[in-house]
N, C-alpha and C. Protein backbone atom coordinates (compact mmCIF):
# COMPACT_ATOMS: atom_id res chain seq x y z
N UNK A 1 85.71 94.79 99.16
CA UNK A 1 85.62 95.86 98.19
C UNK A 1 87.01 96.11 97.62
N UNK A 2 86.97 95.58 96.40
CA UNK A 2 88.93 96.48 95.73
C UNK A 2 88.61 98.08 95.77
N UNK A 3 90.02 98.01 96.00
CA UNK A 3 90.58 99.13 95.88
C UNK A 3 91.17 99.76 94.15
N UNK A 4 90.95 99.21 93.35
CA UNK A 4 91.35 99.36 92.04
C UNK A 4 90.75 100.97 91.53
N UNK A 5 89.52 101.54 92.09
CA UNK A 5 89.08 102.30 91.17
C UNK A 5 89.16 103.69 92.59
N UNK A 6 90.13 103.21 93.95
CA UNK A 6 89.99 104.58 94.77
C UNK A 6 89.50 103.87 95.92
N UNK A 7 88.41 102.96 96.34
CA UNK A 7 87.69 102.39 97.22
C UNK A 7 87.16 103.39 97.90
N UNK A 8 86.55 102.64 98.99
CA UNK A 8 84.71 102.51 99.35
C UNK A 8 85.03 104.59 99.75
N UNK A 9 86.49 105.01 100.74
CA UNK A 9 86.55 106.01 101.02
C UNK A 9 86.76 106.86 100.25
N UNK A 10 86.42 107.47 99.41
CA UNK A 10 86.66 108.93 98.65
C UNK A 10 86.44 110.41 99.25
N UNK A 11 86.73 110.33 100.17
CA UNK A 11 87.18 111.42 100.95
C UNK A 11 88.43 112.37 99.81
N UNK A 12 87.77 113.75 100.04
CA UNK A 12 89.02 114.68 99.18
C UNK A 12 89.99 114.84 99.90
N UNK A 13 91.49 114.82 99.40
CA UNK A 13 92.47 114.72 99.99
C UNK A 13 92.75 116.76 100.23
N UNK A 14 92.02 116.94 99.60
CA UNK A 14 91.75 118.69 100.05
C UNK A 14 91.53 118.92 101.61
N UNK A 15 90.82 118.17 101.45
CA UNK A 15 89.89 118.25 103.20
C UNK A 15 90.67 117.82 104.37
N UNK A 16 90.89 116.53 103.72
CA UNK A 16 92.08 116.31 105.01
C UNK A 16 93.29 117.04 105.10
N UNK A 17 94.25 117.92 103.73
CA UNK A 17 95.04 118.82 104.08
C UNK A 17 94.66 119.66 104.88
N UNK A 18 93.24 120.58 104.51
CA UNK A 18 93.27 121.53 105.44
C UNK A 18 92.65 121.29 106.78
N UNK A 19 92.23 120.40 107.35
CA UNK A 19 92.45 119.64 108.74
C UNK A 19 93.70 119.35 109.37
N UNK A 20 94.70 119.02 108.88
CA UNK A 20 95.79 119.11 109.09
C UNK A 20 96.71 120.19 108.96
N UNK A 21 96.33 121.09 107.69
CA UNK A 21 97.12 122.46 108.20
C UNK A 21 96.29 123.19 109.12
N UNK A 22 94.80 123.07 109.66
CA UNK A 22 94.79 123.74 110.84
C UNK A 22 94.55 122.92 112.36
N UNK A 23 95.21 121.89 112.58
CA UNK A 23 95.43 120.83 113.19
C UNK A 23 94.70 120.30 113.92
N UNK A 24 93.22 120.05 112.93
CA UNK A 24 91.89 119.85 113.59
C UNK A 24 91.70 118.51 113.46
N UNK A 25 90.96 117.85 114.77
CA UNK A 25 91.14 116.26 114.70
C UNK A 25 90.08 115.57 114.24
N UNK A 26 90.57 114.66 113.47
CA UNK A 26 88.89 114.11 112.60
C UNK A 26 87.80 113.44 113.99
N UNK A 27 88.15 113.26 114.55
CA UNK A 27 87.06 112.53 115.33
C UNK A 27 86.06 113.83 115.75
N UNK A 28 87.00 114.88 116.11
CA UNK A 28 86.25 116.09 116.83
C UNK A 28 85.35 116.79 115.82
N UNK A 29 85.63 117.09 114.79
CA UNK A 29 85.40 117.90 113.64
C UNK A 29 84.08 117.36 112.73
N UNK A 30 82.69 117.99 112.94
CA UNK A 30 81.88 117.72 112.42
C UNK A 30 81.46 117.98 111.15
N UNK A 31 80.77 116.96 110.61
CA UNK A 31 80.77 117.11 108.89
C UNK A 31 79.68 116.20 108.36
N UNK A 32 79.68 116.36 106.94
CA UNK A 32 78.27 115.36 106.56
C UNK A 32 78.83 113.71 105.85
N UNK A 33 78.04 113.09 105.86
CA UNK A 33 78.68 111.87 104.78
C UNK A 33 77.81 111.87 103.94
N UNK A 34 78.44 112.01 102.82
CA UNK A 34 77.64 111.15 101.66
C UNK A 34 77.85 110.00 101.25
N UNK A 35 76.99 109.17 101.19
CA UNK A 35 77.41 107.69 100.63
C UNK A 35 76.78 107.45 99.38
N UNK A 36 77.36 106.39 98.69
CA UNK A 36 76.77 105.82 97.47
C UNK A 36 76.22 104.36 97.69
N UNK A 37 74.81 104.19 97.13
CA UNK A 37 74.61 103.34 97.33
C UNK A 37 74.22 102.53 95.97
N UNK A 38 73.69 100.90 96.16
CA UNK A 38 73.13 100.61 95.10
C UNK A 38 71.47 101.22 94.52
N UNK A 39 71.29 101.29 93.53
CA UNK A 39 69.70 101.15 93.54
C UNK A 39 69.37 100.62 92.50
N UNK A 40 68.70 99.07 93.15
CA UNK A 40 68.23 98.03 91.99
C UNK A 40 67.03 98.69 91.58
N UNK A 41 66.38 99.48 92.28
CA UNK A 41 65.02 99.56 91.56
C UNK A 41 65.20 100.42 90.01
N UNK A 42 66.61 101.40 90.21
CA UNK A 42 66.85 101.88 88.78
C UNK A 42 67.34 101.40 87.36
N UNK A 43 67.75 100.44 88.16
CA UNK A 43 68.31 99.67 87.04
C UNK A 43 70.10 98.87 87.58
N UNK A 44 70.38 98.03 86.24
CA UNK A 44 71.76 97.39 86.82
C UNK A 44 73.04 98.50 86.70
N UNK A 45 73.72 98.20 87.49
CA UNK A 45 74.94 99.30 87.93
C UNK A 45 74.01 100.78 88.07
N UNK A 46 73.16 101.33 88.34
CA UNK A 46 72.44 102.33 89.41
C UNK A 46 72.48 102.71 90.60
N UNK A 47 72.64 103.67 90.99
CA UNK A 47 73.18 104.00 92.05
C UNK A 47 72.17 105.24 92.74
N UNK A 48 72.32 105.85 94.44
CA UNK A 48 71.31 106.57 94.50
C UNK A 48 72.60 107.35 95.48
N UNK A 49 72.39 108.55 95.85
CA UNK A 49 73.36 109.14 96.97
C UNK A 49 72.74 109.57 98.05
N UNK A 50 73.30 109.45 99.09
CA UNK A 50 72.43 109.78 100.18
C UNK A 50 73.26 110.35 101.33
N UNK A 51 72.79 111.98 101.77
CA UNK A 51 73.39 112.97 102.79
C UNK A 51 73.15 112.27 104.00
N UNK A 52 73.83 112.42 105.24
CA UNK A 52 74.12 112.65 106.50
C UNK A 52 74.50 113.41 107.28
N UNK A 53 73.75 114.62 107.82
CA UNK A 53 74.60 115.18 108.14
C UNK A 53 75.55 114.99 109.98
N UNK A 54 76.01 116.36 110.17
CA UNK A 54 76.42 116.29 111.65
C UNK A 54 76.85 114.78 112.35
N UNK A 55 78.11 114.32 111.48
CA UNK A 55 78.88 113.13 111.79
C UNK A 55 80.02 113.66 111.32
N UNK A 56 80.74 112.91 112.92
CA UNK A 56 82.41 112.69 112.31
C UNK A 56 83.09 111.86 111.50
N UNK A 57 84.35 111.97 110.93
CA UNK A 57 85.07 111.29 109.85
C UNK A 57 85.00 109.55 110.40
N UNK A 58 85.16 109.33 111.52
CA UNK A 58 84.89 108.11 112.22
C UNK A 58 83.51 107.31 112.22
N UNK A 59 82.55 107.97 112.31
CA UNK A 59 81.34 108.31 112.18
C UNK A 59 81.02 107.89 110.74
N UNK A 60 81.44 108.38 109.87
CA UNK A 60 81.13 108.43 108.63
C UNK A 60 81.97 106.94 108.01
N UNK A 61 82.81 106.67 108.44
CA UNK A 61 83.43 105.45 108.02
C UNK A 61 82.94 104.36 108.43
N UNK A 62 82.51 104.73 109.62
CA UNK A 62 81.50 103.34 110.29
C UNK A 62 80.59 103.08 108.99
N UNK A 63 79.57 104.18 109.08
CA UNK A 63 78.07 103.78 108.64
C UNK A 63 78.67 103.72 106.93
N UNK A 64 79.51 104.06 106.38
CA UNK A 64 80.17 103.77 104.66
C UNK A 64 80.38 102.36 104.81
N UNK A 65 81.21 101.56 105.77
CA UNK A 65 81.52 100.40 105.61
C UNK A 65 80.45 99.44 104.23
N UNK A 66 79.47 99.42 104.53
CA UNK A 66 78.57 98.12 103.84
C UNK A 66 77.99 99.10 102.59
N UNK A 67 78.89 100.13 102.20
CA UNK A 67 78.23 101.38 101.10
C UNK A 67 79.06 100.92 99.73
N UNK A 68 79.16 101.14 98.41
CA UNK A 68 79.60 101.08 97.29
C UNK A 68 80.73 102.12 97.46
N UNK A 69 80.70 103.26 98.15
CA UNK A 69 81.38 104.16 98.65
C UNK A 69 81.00 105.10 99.17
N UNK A 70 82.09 106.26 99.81
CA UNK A 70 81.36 107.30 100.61
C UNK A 70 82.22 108.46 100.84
N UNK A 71 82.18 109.65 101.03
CA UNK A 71 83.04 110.45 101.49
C UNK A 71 82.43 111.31 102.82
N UNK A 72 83.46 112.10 103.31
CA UNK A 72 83.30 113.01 104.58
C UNK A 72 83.78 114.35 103.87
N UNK A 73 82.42 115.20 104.26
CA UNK A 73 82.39 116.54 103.92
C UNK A 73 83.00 117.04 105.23
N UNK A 74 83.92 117.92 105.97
CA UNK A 74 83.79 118.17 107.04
C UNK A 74 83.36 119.87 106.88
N UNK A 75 82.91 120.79 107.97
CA UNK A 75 81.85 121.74 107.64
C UNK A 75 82.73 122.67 107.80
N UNK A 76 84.40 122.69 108.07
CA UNK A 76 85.30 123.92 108.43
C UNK A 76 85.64 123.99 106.68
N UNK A 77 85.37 122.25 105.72
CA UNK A 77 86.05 122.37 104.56
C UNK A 77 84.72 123.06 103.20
N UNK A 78 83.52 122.65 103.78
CA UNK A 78 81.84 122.88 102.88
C UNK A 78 80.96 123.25 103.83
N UNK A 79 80.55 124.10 104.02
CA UNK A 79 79.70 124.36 105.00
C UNK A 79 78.43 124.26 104.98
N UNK A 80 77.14 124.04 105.53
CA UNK A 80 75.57 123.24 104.75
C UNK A 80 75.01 123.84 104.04
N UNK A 81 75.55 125.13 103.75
CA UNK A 81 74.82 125.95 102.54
C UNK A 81 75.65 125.22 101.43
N UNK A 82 76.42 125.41 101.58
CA UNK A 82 77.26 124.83 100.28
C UNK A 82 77.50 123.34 99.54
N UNK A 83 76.76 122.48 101.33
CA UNK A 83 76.78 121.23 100.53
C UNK A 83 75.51 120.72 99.94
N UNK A 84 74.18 121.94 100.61
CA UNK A 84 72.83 122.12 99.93
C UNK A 84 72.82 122.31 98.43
N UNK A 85 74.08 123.05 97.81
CA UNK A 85 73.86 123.00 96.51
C UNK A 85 74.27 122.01 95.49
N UNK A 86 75.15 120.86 96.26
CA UNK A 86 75.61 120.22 95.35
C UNK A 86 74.66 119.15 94.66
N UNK A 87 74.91 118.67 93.77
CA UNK A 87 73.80 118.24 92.83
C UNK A 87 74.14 116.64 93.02
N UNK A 88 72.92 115.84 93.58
CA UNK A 88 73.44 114.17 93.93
C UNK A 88 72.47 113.16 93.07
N UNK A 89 72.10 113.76 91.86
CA UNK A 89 72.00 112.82 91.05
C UNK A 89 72.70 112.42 90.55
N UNK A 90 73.03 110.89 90.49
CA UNK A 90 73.92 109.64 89.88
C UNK A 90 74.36 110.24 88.74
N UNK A 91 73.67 110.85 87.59
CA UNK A 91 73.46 110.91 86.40
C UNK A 91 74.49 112.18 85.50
N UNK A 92 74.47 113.14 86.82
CA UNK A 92 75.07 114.29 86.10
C UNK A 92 76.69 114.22 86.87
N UNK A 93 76.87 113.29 86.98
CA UNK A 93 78.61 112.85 87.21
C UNK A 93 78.89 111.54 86.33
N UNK A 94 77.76 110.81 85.06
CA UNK A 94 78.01 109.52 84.35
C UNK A 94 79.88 110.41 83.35
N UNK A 95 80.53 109.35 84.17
CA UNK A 95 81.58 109.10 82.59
C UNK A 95 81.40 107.53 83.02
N UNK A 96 81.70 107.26 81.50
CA UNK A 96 82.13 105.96 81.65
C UNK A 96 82.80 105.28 81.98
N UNK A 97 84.47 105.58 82.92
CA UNK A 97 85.24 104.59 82.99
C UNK A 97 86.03 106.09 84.33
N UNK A 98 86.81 105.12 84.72
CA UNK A 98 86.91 106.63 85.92
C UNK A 98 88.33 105.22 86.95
N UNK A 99 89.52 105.81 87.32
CA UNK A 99 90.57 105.13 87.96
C UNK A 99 90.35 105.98 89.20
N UNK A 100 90.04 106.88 89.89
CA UNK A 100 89.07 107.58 90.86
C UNK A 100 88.62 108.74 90.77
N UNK A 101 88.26 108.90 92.13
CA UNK A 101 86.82 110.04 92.18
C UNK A 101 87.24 111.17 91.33
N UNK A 102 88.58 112.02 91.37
CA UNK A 102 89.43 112.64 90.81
C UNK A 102 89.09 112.83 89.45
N UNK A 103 88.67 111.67 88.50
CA UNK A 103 88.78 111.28 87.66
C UNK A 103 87.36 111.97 86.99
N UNK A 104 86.12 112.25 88.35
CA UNK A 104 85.03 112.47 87.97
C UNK A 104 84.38 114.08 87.70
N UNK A 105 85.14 114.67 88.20
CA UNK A 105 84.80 115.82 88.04
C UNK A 105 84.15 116.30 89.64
N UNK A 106 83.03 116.89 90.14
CA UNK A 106 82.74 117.61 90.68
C UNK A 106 82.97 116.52 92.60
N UNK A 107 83.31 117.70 93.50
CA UNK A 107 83.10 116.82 94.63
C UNK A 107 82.14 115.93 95.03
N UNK A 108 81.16 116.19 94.60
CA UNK A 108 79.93 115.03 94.59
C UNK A 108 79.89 113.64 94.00
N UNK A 109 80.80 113.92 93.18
CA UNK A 109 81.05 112.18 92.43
C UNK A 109 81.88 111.58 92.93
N UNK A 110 81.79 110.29 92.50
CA UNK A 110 82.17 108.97 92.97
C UNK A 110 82.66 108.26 91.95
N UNK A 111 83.65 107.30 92.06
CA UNK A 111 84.03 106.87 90.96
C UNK A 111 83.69 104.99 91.37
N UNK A 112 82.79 104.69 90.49
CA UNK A 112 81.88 103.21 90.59
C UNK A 112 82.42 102.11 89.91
N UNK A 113 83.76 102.07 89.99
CA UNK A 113 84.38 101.15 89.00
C UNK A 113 84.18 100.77 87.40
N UNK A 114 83.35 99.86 87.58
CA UNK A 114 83.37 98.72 86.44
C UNK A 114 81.82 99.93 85.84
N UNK A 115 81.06 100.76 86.55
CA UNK A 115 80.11 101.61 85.96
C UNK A 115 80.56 103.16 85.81
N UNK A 116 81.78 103.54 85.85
CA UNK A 116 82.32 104.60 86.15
C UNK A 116 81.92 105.81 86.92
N UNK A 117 81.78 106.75 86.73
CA UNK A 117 81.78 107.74 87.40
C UNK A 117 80.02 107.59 87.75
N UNK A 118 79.51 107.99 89.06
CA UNK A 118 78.28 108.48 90.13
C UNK A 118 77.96 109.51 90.62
């Protein structure tokens, strides 16, 4: 997987500050993953997102490995009410061209390279 557009981890660098300013250890610290995946049945460059919850950052990097990408919510940084509202259709994070997730607007997006923003 390049790294050109952010790679597979898009983890907010928010999250891990404040894990580190309150010197909480990712392995210990429970949280959800979201991953991005493909979905041929929607069409080419389509994508579908899919929650996990109650996994660690370790945890979450495992099962991202073979993903288009993925991030770690941890629940001291979004808590499950809050990650209940976020909106994980592909569709309402489309830009076209995106250098990373940053790039996409809301924590829920992903930045899909060569299909931009997820």
């Amino acid at each position: 997987m390049s790294c050109e557009y952010g790679g597979q981890n898009q983890t907010s660098k928010a999250a891990f500050k404040l894990l580190a300013d309150k010197k909480i250890d990712l392995r210990s610290e429970m949280g959800a993953g979201l991953f991005l995946l493909p979905d041929p049945e929607s069409g080419p460059l389509r994508y579908r997102k899919v929650f996990v919850h109650d996994l660690s950052y370790v945890d979450v990097q495992v099962r991202g490995s073979n993903c288009v990408a993925y991030k770690w919510f941890p629940y001291s940084w979004l808590d499950k009410s809050a990650l209940a509202k976020l909106d994980l259709n592909p569709d309402s994070c489309y830009k076209p061209s995106c250098q990373s997730d940053e790039d996409c607007g809301n924590v829920e997006c992903f930045c899909a390279g060569s299909a931009g923003c997820a």
